[in-house]
C-alpha atoms as a PDB file:
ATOM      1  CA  UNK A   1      -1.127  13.308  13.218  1.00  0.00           C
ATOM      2  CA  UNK A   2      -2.057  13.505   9.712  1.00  0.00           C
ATOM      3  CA  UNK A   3      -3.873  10.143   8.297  1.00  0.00           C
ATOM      4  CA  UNK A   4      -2.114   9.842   5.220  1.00  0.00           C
ATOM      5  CA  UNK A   5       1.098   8.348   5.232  1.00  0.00           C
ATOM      6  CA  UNK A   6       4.116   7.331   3.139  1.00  0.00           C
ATOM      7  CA  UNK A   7       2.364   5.033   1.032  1.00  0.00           C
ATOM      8  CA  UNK A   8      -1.170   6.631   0.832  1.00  0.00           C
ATOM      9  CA  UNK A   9       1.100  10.089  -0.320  1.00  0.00           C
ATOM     10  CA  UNK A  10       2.292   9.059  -3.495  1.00  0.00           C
ATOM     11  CA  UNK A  11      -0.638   6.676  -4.375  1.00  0.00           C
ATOM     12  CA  UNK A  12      -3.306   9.393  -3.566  1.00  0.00           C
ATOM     13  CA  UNK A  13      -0.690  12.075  -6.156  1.00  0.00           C
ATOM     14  CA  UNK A  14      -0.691   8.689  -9.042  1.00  0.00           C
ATOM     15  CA  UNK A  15      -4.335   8.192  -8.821  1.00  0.00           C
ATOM     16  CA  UNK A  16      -4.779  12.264  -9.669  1.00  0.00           C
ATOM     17  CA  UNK A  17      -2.165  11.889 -12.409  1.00  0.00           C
ATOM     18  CA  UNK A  18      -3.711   8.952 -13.723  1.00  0.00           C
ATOM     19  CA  UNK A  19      -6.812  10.887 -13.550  1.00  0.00           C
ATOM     20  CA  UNK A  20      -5.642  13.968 -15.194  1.00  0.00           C
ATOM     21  CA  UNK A  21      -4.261  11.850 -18.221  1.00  0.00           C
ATOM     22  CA  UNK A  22      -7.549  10.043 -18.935  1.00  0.00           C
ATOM     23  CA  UNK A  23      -9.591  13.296 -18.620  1.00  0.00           C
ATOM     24  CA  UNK A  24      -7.035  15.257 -20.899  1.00  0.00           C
ATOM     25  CA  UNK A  25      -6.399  11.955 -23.487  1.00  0.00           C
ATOM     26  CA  UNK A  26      -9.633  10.778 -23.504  1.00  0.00           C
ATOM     27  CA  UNK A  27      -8.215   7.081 -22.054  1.00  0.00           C
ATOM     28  CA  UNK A  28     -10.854   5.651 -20.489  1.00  0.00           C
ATOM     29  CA  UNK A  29      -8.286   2.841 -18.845  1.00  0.00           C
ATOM     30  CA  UNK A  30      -6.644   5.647 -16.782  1.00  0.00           C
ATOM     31  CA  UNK A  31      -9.559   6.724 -15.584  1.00  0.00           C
ATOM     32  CA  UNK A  32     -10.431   3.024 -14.666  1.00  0.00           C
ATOM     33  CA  UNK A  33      -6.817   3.394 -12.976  1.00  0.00           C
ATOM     34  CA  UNK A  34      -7.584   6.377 -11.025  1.00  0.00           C
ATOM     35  CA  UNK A  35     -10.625   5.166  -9.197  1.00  0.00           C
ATOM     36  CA  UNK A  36      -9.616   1.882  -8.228  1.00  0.00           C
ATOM     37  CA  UNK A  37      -6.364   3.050  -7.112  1.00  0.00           C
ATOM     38  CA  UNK A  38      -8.434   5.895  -4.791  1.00  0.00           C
ATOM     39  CA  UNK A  39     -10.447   3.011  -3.585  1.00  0.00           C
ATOM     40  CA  UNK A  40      -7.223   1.151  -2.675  1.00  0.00           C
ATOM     41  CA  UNK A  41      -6.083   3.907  -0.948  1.00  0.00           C
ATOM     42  CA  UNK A  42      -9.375   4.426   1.000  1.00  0.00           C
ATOM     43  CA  UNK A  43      -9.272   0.639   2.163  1.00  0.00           C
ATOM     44  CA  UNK A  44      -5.654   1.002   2.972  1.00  0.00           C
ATOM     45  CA  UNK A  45      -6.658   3.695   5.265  1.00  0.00           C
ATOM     46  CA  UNK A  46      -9.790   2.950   6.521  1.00  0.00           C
ATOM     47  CA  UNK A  47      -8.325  -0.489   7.479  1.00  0.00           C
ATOM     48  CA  UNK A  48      -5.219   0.895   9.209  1.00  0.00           C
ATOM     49  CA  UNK A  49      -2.529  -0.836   7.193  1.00  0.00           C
ATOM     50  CA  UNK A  50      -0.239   2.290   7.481  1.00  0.00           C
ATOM     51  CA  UNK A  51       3.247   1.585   7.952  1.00  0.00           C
ATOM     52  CA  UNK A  52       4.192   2.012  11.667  1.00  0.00           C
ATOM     53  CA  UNK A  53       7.381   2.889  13.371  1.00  0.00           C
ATOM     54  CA  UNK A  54       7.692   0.181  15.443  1.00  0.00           C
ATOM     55  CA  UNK A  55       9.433  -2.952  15.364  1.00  0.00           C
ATOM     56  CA  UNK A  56       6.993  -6.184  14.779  1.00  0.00           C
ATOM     57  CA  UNK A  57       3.898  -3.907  13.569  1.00  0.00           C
ATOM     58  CA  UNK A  58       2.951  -3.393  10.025  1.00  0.00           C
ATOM     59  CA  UNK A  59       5.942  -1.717   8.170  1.00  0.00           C
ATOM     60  CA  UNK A  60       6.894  -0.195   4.836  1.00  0.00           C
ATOM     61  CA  UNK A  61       7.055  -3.215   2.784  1.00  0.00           C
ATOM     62  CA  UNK A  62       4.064  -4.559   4.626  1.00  0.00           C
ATOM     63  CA  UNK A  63       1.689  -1.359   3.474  1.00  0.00           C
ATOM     64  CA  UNK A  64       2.774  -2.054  -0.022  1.00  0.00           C
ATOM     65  CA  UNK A  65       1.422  -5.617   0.414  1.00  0.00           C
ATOM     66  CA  UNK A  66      -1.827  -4.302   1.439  1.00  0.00           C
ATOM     67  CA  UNK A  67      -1.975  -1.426  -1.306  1.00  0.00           C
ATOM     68  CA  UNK A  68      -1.612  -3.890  -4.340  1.00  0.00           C
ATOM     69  CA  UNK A  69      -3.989  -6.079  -2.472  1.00  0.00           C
ATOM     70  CA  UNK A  70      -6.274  -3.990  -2.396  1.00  0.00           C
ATOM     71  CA  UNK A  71      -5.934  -2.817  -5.683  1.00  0.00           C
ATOM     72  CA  UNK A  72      -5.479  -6.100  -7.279  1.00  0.00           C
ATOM     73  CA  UNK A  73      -9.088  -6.274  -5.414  1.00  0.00           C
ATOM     74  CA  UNK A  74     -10.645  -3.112  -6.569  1.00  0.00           C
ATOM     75  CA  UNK A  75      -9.492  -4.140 -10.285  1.00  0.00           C
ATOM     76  CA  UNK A  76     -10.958  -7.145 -10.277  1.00  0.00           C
ATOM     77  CA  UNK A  77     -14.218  -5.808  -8.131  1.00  0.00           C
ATOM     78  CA  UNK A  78     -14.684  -3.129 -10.883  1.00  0.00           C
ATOM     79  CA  UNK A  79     -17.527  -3.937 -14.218  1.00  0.00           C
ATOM     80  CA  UNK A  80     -16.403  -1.421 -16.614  1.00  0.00           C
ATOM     81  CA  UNK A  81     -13.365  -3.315 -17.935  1.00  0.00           C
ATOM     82  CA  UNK A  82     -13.946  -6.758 -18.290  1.00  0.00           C
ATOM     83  CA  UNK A  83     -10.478  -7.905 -20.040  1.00  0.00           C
ATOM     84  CA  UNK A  84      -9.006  -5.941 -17.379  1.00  0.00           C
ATOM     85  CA  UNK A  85     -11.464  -7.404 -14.300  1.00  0.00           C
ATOM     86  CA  UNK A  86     -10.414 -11.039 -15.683  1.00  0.00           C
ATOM     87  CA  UNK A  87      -6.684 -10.110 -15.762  1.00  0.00           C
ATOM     88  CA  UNK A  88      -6.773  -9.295 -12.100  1.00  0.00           C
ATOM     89  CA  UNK A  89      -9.404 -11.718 -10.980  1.00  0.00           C
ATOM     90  CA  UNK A  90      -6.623 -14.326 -10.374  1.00  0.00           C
ATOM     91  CA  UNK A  91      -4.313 -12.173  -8.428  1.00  0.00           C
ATOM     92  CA  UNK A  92      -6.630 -10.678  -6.171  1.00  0.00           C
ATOM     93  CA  UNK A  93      -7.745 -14.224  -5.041  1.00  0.00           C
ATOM     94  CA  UNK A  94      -4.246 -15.430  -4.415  1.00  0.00           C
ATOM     95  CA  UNK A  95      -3.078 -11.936  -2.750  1.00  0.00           C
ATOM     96  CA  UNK A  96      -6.383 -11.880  -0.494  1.00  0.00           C
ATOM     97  CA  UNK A  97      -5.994 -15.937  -0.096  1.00  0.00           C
ATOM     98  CA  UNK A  98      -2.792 -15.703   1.459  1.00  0.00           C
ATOM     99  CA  UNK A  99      -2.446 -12.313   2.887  1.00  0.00           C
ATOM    100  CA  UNK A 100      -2.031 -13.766   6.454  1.00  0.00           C
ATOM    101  CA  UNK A 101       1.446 -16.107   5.542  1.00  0.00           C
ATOM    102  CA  UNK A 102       2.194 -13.124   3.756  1.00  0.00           C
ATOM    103  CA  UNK A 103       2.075 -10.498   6.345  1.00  0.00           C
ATOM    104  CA  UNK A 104       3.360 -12.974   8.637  1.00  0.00           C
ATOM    105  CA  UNK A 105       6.410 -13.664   6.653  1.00  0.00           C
ATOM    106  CA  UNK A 106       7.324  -9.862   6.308  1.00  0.00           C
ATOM    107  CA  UNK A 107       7.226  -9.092   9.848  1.00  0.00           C
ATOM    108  CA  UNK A 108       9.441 -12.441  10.508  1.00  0.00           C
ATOM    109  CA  UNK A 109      12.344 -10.761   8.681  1.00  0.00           C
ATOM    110  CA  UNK A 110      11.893  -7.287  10.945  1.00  0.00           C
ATOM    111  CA  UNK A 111      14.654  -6.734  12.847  1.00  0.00           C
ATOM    112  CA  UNK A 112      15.006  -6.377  16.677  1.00  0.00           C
ATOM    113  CA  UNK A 113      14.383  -2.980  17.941  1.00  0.00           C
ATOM    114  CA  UNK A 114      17.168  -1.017  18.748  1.00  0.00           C
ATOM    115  CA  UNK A 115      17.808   1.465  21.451  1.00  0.00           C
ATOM    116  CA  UNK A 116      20.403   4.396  20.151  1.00  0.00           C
ATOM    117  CA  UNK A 117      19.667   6.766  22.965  1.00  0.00           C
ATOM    118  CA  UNK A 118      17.230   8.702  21.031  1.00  0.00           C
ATOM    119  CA  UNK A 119      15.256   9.131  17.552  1.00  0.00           C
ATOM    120  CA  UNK A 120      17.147  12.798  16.332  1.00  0.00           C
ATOM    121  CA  UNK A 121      20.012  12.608  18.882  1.00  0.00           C
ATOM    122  CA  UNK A 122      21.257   9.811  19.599  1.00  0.00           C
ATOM    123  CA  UNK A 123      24.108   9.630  22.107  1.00  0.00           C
ATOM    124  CA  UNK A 124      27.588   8.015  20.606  1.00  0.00           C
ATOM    125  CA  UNK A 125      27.671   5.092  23.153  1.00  0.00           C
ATOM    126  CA  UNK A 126      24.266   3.996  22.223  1.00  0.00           C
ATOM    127  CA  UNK A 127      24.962   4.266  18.595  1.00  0.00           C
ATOM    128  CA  UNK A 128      28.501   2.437  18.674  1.00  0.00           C
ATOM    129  CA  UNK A 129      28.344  -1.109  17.628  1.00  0.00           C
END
């Protein structure tokens, strides 16, 4: 099973765009983007806050939650940009102060699971309201 995943993907493609445009523009705030947003991204998966298929684990919008926490983190972690440190300073406190309510209150509006008879083929009488 590979380790990245549906919200490591397209951060892990934005940090190497981001990264491309400050090399190629000279914008050191890209740059700035690109590595914190990698570092995200390595937290998010070193942590295992991949989305999983299950119902009442970490899901989709739960990832996301952890991705701009940690990069709210990173952002504010990071000594090269100061205006943009003290920008995020005040979100990364709050995010990381209240990531367990948070987390909590995504996976309270999860639905039940629901058996359909299978994941590709699932059989009509299963699937039938």
């Amino acid at each position: 099973m590979s380790r990245f995943t549906t919200t490591s993907k397209p951060a892990l493609a934005l940090a190497v765009s981001l990264e491309d445009l400050g090399l190629k523009t000279g914008n050191q705030k890209a740059k700035l983007l690109a590595k914190t947003l990698d570092a995200a991204t390595g937290r998010l998966l070193d942590n295992k806050k991949s989305p999983s298929p299950r119902t009442g684990e970490l899901d989709n919008r739960g990832s996301q939650f952890y991705l701009a926490m940690y990069l709210a983190l990173e952002l504010a972690a990071q000594t090269e940009d100061p205006a943009l440190q003290a920008q995020f300073k005040a979100l990364a406190e709050t995010l990381a102060r209240n990531e367990e309510s948070i987390v909590a209150e995504l996976a309270a509006v999860q639905s039940k699971p629901a058996d359909i008879g299978g994941y590709y083929l699932p059989t009509r009488r299963s699937a039938t309201p």
